[in-house]
PDB file of N, CA and C in Angstrom:
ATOM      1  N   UNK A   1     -11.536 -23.283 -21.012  1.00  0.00           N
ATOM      2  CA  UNK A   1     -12.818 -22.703 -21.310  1.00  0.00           C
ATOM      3  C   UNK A   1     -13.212 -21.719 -20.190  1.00  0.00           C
ATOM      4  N   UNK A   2     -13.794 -20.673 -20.602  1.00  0.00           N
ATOM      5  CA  UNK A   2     -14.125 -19.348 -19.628  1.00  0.00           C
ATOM      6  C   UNK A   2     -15.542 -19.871 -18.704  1.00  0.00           C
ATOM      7  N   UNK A   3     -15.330 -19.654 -17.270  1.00  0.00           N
ATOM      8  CA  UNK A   3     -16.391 -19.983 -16.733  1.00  0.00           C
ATOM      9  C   UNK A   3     -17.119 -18.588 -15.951  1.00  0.00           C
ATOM     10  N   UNK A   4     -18.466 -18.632 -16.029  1.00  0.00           N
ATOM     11  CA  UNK A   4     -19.049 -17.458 -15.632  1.00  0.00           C
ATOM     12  C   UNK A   4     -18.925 -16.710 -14.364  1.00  0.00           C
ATOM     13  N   UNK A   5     -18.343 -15.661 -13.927  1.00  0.00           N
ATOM     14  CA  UNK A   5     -18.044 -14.948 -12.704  1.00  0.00           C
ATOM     15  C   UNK A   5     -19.605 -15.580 -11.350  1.00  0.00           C
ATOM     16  N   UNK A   6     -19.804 -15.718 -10.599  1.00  0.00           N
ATOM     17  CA  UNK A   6     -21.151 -15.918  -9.640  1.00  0.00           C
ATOM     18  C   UNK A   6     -21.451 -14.426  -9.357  1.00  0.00           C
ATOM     19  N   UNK A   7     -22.694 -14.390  -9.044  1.00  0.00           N
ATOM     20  CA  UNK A   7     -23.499 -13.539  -9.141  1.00  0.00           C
ATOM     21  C   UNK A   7     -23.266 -12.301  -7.511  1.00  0.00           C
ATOM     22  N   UNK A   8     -22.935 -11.265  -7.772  1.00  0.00           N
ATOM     23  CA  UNK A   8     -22.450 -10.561  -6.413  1.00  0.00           C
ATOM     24  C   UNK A   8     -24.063 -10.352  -6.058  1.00  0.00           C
ATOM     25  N   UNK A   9     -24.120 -10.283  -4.531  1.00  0.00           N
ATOM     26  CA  UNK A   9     -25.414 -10.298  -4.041  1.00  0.00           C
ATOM     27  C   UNK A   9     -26.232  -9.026  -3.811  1.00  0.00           C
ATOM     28  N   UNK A  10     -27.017  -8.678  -3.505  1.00  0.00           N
ATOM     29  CA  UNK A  10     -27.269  -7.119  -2.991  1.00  0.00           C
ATOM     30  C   UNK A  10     -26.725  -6.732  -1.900  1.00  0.00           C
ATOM     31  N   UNK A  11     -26.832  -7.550  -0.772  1.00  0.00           N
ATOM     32  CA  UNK A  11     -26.170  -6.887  -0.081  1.00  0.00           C
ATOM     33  C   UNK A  11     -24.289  -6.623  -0.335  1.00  0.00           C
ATOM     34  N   UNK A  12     -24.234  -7.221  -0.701  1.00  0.00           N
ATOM     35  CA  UNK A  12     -22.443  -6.752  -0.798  1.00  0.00           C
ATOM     36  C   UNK A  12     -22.423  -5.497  -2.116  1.00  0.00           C
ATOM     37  N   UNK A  13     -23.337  -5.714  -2.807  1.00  0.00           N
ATOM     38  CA  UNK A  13     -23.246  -4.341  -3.492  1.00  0.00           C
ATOM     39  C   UNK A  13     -23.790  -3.146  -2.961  1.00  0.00           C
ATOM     40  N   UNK A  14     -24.699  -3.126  -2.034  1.00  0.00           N
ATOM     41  CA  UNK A  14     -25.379  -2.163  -1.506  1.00  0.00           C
ATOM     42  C   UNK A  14     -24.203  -1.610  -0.593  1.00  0.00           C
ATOM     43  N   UNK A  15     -23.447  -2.478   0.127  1.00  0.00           N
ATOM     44  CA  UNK A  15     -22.189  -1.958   1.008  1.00  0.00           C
ATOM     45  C   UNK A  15     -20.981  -1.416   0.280  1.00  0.00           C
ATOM     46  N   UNK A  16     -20.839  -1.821  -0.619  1.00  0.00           N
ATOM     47  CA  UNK A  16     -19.359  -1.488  -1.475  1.00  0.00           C
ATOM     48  C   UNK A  16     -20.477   0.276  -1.889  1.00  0.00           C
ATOM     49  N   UNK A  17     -21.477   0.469  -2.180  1.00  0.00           N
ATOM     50  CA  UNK A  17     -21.957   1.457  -3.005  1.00  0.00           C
ATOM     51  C   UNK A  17     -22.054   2.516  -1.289  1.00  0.00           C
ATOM     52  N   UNK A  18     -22.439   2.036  -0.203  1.00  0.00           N
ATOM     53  CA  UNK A  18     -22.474   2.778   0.635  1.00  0.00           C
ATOM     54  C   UNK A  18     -21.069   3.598   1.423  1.00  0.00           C
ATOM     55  N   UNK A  19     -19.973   2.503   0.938  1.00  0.00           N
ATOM     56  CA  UNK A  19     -18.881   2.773   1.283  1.00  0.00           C
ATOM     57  C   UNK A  19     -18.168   3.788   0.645  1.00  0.00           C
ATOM     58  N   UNK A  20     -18.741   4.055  -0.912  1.00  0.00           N
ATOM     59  CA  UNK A  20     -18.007   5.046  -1.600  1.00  0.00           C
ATOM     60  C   UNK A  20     -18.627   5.907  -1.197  1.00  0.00           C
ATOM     61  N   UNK A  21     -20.037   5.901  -0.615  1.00  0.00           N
ATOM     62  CA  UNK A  21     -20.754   7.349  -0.692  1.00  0.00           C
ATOM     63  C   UNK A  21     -20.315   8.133   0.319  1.00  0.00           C
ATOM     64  N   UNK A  22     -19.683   7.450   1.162  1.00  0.00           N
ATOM     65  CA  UNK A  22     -19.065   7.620   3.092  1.00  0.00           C
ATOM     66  C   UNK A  22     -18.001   8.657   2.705  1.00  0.00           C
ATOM     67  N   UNK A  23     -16.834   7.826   1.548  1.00  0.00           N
ATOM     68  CA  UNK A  23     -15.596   8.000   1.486  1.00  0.00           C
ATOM     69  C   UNK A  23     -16.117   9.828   0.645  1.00  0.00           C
ATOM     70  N   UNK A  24     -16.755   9.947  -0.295  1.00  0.00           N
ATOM     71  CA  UNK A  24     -17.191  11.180  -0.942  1.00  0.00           C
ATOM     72  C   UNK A  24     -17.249  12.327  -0.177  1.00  0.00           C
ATOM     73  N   UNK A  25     -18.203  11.775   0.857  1.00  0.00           N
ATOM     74  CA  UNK A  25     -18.945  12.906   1.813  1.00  0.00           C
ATOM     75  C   UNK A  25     -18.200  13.093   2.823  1.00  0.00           C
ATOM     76  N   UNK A  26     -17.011  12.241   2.416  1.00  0.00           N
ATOM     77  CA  UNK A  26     -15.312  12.705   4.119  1.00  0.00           C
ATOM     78  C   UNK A  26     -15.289  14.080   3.574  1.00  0.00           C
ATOM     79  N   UNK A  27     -15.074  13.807   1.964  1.00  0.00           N
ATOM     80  CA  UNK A  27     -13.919  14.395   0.893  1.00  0.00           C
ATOM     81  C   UNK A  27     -14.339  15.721   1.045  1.00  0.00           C
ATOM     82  N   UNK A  28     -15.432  15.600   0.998  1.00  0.00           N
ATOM     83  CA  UNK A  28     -16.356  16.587   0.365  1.00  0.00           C
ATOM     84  C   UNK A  28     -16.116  17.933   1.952  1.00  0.00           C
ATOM     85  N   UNK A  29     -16.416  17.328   3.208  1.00  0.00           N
ATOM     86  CA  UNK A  29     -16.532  17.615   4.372  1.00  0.00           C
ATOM     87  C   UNK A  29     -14.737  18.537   4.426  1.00  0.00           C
ATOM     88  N   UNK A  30     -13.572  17.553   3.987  1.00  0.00           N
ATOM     89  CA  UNK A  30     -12.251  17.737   4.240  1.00  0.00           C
ATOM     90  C   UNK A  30     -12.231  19.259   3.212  1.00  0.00           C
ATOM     91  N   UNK A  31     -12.674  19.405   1.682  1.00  0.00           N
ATOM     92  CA  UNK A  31     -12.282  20.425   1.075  1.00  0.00           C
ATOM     93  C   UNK A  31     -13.394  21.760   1.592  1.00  0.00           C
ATOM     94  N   UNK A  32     -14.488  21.959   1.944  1.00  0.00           N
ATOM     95  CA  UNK A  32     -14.937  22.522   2.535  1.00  0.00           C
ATOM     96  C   UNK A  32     -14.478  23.021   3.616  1.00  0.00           C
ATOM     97  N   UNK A  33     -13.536  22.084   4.566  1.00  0.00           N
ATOM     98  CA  UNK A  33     -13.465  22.747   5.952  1.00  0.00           C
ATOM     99  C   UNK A  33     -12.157  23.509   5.631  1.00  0.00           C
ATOM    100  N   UNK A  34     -11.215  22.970   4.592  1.00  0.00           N
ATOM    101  CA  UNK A  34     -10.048  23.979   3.878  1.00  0.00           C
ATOM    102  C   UNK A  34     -10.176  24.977   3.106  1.00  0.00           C
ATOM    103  N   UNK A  35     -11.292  25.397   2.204  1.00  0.00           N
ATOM    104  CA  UNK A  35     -11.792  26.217   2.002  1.00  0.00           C
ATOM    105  C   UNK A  35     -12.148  27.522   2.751  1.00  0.00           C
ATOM    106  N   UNK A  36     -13.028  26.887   4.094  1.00  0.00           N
ATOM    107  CA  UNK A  36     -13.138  27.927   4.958  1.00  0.00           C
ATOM    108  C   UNK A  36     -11.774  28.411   5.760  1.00  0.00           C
ATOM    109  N   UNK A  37     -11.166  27.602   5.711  1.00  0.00           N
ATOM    110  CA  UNK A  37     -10.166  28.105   6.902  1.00  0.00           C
ATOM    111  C   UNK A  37      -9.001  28.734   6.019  1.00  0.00           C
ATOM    112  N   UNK A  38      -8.839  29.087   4.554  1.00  0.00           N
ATOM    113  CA  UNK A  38      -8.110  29.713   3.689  1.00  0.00           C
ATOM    114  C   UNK A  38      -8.743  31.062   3.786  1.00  0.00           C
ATOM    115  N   UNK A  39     -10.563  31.361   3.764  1.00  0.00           N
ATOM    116  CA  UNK A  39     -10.908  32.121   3.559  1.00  0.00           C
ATOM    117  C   UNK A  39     -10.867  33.030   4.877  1.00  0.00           C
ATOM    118  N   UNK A  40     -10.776  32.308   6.188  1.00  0.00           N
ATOM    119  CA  UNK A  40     -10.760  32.866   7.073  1.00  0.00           C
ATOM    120  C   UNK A  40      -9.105  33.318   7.427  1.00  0.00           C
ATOM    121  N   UNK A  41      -8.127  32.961   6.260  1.00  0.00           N
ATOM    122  CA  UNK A  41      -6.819  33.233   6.803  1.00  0.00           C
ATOM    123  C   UNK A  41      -6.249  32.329   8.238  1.00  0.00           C
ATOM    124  N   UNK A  42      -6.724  31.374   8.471  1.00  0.00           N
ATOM    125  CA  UNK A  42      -6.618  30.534   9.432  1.00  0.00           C
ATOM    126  C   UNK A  42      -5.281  29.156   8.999  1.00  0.00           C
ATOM    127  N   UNK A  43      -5.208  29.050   7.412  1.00  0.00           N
ATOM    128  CA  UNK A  43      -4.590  27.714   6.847  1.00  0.00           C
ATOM    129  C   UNK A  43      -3.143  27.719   7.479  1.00  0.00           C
ATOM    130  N   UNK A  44      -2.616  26.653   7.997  1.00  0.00           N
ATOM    131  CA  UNK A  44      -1.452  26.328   7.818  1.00  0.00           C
ATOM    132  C   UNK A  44      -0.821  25.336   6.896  1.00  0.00           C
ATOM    133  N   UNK A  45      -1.390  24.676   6.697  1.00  0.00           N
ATOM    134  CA  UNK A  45      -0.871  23.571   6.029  1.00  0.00           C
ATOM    135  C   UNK A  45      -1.293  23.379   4.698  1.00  0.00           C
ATOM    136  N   UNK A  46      -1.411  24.731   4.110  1.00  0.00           N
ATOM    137  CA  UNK A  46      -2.071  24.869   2.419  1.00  0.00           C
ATOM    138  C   UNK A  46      -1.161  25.776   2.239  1.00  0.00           C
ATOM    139  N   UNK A  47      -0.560  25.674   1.186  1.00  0.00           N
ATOM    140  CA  UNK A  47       0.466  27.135   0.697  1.00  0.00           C
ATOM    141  C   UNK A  47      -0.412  27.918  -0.885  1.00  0.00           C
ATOM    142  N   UNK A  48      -0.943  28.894  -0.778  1.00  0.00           N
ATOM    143  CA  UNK A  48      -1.331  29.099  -1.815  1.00  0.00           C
ATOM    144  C   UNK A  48      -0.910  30.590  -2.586  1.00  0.00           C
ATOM    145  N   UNK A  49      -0.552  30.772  -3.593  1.00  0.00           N
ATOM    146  CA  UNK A  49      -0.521  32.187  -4.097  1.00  0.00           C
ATOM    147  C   UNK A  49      -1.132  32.854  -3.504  1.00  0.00           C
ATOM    148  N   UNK A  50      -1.059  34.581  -3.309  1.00  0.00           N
ATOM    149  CA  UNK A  50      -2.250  35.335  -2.513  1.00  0.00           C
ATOM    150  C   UNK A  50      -2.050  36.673  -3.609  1.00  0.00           C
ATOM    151  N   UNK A  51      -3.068  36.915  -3.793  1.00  0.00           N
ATOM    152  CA  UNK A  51      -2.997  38.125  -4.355  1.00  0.00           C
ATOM    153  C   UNK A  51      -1.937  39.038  -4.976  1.00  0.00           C
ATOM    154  N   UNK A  52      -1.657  39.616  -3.550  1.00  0.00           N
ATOM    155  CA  UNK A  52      -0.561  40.271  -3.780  1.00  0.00           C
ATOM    156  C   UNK A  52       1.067  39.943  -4.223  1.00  0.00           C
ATOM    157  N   UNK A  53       1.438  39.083  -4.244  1.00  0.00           N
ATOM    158  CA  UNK A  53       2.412  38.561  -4.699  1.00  0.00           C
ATOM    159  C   UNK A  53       2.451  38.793  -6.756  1.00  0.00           C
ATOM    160  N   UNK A  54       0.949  38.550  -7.260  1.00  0.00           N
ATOM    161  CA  UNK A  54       0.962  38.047  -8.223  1.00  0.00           C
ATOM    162  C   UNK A  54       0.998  39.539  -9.119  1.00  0.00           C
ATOM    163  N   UNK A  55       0.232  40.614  -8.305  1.00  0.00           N
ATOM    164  CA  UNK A  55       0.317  42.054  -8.665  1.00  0.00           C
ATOM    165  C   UNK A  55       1.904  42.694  -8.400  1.00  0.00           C
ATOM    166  N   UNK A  56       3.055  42.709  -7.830  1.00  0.00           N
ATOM    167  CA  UNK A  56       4.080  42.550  -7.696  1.00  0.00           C
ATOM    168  C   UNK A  56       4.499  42.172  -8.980  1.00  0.00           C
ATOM    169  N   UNK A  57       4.825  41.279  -9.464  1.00  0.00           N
ATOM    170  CA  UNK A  57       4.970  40.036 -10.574  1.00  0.00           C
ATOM    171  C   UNK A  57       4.884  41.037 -11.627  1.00  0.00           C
ATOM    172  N   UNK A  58       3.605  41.446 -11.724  1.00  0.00           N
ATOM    173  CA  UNK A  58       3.221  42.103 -13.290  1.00  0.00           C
ATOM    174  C   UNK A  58       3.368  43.567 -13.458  1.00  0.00           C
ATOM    175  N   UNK A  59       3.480  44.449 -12.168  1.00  0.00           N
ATOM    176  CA  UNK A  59       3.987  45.812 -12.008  1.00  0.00           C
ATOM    177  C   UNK A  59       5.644  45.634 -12.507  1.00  0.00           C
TER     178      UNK A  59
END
């Protein structure tokens, strides 16, 4: 017979909910700071198409 899960408390939900919001706002912080540093021509460790390659291609 199925017995009912116990009741998770607030605080352990308030922490599991604070923990994702942490992990978001790394994410969020990490694609932003790659963003800028593509735009500034600074990236090493991003390989991305650039422009000119793709005009090449279709000439």
């Amino acid at each position: 017979m199925a017995v009912p899960k116990k009741k998770t408390s607030k605080t352990k939900r308030d922490q599991r909910k604070a923990k994702w919001k942490q992990k978001a706002a790394l994410q969020a912080q990490k694609a932003l700071s790659l963003g800028k540093s593509i735009l500034t021509g600074r990236a090493k460790g991003f390989v991305y198409p650039s422009n000119e390659e793709d005009e090449d291609e279709e000439g």
